[in-house]
PDB file of N, CA and C in Angstrom:
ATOM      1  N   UNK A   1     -67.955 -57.219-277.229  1.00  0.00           N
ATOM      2  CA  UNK A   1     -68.496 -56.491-276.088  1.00  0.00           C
ATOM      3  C   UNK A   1     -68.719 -55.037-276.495  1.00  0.00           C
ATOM      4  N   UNK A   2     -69.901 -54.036-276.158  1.00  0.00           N
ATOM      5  CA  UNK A   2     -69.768 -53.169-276.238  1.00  0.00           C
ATOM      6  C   UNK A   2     -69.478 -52.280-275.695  1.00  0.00           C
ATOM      7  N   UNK A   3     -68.291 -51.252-276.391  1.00  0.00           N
ATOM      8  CA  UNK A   3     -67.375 -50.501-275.949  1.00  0.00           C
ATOM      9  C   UNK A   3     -68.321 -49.552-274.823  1.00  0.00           C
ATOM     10  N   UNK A   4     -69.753 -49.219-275.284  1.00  0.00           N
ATOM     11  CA  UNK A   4     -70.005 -47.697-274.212  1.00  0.00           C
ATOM     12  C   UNK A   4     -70.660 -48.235-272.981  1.00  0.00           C
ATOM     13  N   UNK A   5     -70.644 -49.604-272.990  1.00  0.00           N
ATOM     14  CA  UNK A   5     -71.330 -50.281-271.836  1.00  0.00           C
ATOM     15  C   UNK A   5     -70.538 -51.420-270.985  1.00  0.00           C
ATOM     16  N   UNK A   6     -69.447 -51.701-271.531  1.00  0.00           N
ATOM     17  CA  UNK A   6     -67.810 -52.081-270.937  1.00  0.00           C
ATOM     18  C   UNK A   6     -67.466 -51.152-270.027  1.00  0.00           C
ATOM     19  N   UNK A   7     -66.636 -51.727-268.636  1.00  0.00           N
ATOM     20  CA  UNK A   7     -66.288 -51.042-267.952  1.00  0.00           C
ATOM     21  C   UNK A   7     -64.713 -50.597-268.322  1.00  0.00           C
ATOM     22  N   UNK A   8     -64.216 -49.801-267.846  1.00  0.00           N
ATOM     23  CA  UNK A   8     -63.126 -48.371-268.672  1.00  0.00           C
ATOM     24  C   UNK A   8     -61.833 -49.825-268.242  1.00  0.00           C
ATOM     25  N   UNK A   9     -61.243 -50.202-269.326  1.00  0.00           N
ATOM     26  CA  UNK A   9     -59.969 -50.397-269.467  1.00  0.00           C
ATOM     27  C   UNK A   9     -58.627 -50.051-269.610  1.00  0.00           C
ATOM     28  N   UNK A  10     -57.881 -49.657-268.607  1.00  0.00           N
ATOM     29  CA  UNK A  10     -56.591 -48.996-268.870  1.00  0.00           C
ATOM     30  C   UNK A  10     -55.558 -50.140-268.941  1.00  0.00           C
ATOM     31  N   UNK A  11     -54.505 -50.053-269.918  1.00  0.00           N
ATOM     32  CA  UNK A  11     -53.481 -50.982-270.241  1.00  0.00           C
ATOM     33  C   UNK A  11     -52.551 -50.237-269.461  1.00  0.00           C
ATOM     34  N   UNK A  12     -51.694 -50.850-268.821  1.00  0.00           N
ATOM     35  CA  UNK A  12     -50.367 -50.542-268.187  1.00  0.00           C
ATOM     36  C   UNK A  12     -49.715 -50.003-269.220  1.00  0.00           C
ATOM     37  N   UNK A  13     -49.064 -48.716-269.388  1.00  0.00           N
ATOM     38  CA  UNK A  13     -48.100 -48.295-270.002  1.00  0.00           C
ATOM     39  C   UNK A  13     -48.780 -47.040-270.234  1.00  0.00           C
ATOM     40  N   UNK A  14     -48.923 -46.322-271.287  1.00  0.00           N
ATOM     41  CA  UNK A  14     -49.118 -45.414-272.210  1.00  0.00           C
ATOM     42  C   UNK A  14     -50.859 -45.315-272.745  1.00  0.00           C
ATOM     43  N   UNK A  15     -51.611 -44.681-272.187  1.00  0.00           N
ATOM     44  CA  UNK A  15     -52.785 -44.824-272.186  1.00  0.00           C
ATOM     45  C   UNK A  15     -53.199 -44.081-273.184  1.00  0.00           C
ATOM     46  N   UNK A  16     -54.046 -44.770-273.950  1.00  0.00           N
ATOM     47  CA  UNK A  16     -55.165 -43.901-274.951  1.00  0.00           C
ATOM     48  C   UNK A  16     -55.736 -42.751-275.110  1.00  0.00           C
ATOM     49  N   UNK A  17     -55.177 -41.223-275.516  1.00  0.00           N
ATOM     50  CA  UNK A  17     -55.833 -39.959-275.364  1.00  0.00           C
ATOM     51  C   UNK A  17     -57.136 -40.302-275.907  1.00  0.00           C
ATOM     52  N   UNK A  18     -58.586 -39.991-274.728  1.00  0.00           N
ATOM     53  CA  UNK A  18     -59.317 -39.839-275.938  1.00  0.00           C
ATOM     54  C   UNK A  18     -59.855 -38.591-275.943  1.00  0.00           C
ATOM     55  N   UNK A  19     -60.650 -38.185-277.415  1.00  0.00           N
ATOM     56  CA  UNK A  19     -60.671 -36.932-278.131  1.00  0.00           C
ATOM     57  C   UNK A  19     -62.171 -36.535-277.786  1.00  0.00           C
ATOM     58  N   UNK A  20     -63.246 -37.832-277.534  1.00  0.00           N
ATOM     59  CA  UNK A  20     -64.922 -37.445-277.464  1.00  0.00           C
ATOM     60  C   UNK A  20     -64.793 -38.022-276.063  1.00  0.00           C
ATOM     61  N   UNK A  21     -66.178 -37.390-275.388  1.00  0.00           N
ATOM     62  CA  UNK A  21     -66.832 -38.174-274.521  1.00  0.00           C
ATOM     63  C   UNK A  21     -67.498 -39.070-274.332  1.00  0.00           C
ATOM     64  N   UNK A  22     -67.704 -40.184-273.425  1.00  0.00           N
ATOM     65  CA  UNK A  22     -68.699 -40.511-274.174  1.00  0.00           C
ATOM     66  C   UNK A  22     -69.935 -40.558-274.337  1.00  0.00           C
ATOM     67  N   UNK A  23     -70.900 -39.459-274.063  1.00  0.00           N
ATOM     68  CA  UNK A  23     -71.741 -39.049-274.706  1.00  0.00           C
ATOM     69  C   UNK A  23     -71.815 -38.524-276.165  1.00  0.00           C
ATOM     70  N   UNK A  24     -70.640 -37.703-276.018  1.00  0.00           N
ATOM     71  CA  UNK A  24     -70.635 -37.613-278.131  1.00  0.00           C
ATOM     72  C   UNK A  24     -70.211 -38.791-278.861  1.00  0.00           C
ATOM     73  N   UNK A  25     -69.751 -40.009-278.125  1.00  0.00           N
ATOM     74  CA  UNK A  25     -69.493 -41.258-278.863  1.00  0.00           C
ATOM     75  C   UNK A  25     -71.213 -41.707-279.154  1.00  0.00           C
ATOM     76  N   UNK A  26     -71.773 -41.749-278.002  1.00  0.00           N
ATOM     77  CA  UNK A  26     -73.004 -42.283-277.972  1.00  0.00           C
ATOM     78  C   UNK A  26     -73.866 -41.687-278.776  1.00  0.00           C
ATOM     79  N   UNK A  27     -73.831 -39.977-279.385  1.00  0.00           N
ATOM     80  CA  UNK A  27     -74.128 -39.068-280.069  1.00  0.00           C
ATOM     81  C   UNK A  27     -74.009 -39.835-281.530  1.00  0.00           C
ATOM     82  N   UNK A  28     -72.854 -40.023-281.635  1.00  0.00           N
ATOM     83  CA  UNK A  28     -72.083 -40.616-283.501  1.00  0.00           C
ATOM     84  C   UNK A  28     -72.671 -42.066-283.660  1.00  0.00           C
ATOM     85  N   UNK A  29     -72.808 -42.866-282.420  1.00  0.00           N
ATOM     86  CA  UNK A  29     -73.084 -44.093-282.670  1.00  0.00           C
ATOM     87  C   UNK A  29     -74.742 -44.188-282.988  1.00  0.00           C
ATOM     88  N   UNK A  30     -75.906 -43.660-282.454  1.00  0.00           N
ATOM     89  CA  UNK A  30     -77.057 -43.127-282.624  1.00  0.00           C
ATOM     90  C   UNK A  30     -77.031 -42.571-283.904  1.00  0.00           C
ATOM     91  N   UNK A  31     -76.263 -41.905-284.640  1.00  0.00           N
ATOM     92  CA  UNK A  31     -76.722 -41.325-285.858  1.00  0.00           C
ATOM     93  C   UNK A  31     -76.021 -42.472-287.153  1.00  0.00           C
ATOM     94  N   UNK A  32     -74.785 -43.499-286.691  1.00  0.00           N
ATOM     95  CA  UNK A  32     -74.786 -44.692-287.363  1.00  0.00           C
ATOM     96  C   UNK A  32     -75.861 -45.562-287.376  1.00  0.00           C
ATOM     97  N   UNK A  33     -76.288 -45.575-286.604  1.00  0.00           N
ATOM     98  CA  UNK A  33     -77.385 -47.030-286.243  1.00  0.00           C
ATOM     99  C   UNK A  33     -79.022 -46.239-287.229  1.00  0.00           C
ATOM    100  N   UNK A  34     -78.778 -44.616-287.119  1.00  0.00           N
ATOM    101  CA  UNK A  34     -79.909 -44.019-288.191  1.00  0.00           C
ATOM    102  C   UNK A  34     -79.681 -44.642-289.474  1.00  0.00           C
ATOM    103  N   UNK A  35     -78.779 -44.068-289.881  1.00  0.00           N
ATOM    104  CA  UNK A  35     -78.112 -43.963-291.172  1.00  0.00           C
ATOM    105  C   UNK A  35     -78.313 -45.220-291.557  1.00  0.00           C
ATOM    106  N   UNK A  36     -77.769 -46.476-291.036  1.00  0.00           N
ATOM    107  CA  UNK A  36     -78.163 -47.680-291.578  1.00  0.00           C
ATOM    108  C   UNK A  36     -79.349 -48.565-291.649  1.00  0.00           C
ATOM    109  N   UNK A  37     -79.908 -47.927-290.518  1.00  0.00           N
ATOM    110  CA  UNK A  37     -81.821 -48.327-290.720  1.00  0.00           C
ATOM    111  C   UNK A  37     -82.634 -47.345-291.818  1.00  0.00           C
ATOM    112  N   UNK A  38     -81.653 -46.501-292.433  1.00  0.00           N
ATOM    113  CA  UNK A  38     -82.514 -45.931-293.285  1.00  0.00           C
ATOM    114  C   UNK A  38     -81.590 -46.277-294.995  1.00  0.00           C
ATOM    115  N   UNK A  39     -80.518 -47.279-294.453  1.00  0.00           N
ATOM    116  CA  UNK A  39     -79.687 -47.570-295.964  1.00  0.00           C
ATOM    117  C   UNK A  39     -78.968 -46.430-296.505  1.00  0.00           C
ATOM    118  N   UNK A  40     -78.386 -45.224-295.430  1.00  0.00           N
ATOM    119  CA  UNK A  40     -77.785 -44.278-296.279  1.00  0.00           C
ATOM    120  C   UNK A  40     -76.346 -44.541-296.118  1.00  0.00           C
ATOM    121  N   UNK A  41     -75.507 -44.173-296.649  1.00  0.00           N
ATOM    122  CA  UNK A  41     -74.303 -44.401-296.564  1.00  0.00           C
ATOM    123  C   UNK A  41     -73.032 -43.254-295.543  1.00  0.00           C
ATOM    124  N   UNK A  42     -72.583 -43.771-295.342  1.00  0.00           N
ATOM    125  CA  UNK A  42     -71.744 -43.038-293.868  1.00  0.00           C
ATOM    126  C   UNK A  42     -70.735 -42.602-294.962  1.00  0.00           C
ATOM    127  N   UNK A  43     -70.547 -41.908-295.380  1.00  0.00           N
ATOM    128  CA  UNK A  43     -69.496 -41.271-296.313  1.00  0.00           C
ATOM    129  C   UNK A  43     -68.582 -40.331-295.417  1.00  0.00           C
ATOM    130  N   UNK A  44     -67.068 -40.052-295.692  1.00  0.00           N
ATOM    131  CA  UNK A  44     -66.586 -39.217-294.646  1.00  0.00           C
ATOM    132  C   UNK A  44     -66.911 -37.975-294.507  1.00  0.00           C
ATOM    133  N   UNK A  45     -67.676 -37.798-295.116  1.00  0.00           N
ATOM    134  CA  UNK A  45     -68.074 -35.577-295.751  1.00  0.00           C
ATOM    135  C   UNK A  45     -68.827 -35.543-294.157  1.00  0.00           C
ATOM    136  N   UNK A  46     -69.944 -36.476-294.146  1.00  0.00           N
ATOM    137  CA  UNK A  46     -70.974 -36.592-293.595  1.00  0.00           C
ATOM    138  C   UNK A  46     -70.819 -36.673-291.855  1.00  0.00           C
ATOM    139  N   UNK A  47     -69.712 -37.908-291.812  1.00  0.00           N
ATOM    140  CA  UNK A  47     -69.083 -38.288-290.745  1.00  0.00           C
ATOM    141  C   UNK A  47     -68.825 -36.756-290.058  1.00  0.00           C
ATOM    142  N   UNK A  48     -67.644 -36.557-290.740  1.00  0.00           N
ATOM    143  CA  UNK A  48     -66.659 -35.208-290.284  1.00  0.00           C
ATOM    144  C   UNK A  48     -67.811 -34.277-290.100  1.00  0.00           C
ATOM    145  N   UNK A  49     -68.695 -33.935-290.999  1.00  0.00           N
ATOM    146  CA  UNK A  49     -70.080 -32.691-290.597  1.00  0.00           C
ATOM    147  C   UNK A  49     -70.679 -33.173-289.405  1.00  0.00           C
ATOM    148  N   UNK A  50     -71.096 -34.420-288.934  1.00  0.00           N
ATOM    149  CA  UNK A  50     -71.860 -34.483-287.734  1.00  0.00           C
ATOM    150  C   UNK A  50     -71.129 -34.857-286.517  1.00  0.00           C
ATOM    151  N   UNK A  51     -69.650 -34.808-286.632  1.00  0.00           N
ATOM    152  CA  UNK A  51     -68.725 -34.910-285.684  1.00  0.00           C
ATOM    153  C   UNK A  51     -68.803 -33.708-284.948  1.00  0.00           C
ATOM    154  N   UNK A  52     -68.690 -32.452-286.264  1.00  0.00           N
ATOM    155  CA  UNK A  52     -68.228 -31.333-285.834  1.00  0.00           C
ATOM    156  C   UNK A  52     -69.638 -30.464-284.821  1.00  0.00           C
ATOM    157  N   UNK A  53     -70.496 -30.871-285.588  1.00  0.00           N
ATOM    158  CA  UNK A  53     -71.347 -30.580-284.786  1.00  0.00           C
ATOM    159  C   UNK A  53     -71.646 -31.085-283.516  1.00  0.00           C
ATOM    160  N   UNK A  54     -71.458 -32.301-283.406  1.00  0.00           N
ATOM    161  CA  UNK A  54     -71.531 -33.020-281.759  1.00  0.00           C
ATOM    162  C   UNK A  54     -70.435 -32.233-281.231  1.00  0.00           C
ATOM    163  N   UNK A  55     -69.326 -32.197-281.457  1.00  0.00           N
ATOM    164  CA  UNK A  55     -68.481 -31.253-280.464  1.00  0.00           C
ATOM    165  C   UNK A  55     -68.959 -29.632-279.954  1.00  0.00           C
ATOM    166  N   UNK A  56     -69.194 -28.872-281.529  1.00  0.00           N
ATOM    167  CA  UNK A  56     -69.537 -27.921-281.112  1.00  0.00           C
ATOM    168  C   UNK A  56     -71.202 -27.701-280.119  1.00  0.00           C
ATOM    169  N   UNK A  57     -71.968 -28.633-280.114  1.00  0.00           N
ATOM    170  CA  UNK A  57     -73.177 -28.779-279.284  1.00  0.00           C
ATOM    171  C   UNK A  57     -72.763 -29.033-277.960  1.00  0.00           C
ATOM    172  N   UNK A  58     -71.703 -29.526-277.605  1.00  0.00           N
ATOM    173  CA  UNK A  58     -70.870 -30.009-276.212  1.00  0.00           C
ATOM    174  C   UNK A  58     -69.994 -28.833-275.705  1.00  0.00           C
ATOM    175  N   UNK A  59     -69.930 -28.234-276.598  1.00  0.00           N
ATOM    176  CA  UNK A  59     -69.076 -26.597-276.211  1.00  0.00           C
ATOM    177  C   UNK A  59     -67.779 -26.935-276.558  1.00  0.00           C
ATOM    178  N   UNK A  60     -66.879 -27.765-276.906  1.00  0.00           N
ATOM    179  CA  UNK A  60     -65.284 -27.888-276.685  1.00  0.00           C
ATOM    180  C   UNK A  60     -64.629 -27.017-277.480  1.00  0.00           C
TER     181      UNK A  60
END
């Protein structure tokens, strides 16, 4: 199922901090789905650089 189109699951107990919204999830997942229609490789340098930028474009 996909996670950004699933409705929000909370488990009883101790709930999941999360760190993005999800629009900057939807941000990272859009630039995976590039990356692999164009055969480049998701390396972590790359990851972490366009993370940082989706946050800082979101203001946090």
């Amino acid at each position: 199922m996909d996670r950004l189109k699933a409705p929000a699951m909370v488990s009883e107990g101790r709930a999941r901090h999360r760190d993005h919204t999800d629009e900057e999830e939807a941000a990272l997942v859009g630039l995976l789905k590039y990356m692999a229609r164009q055969e480049l490789p998701a390396c972590r340098e790359v990851l972490k650089s366009k993370v940082r930028d989706i946050i800082n474009t979101s203001g946090k």
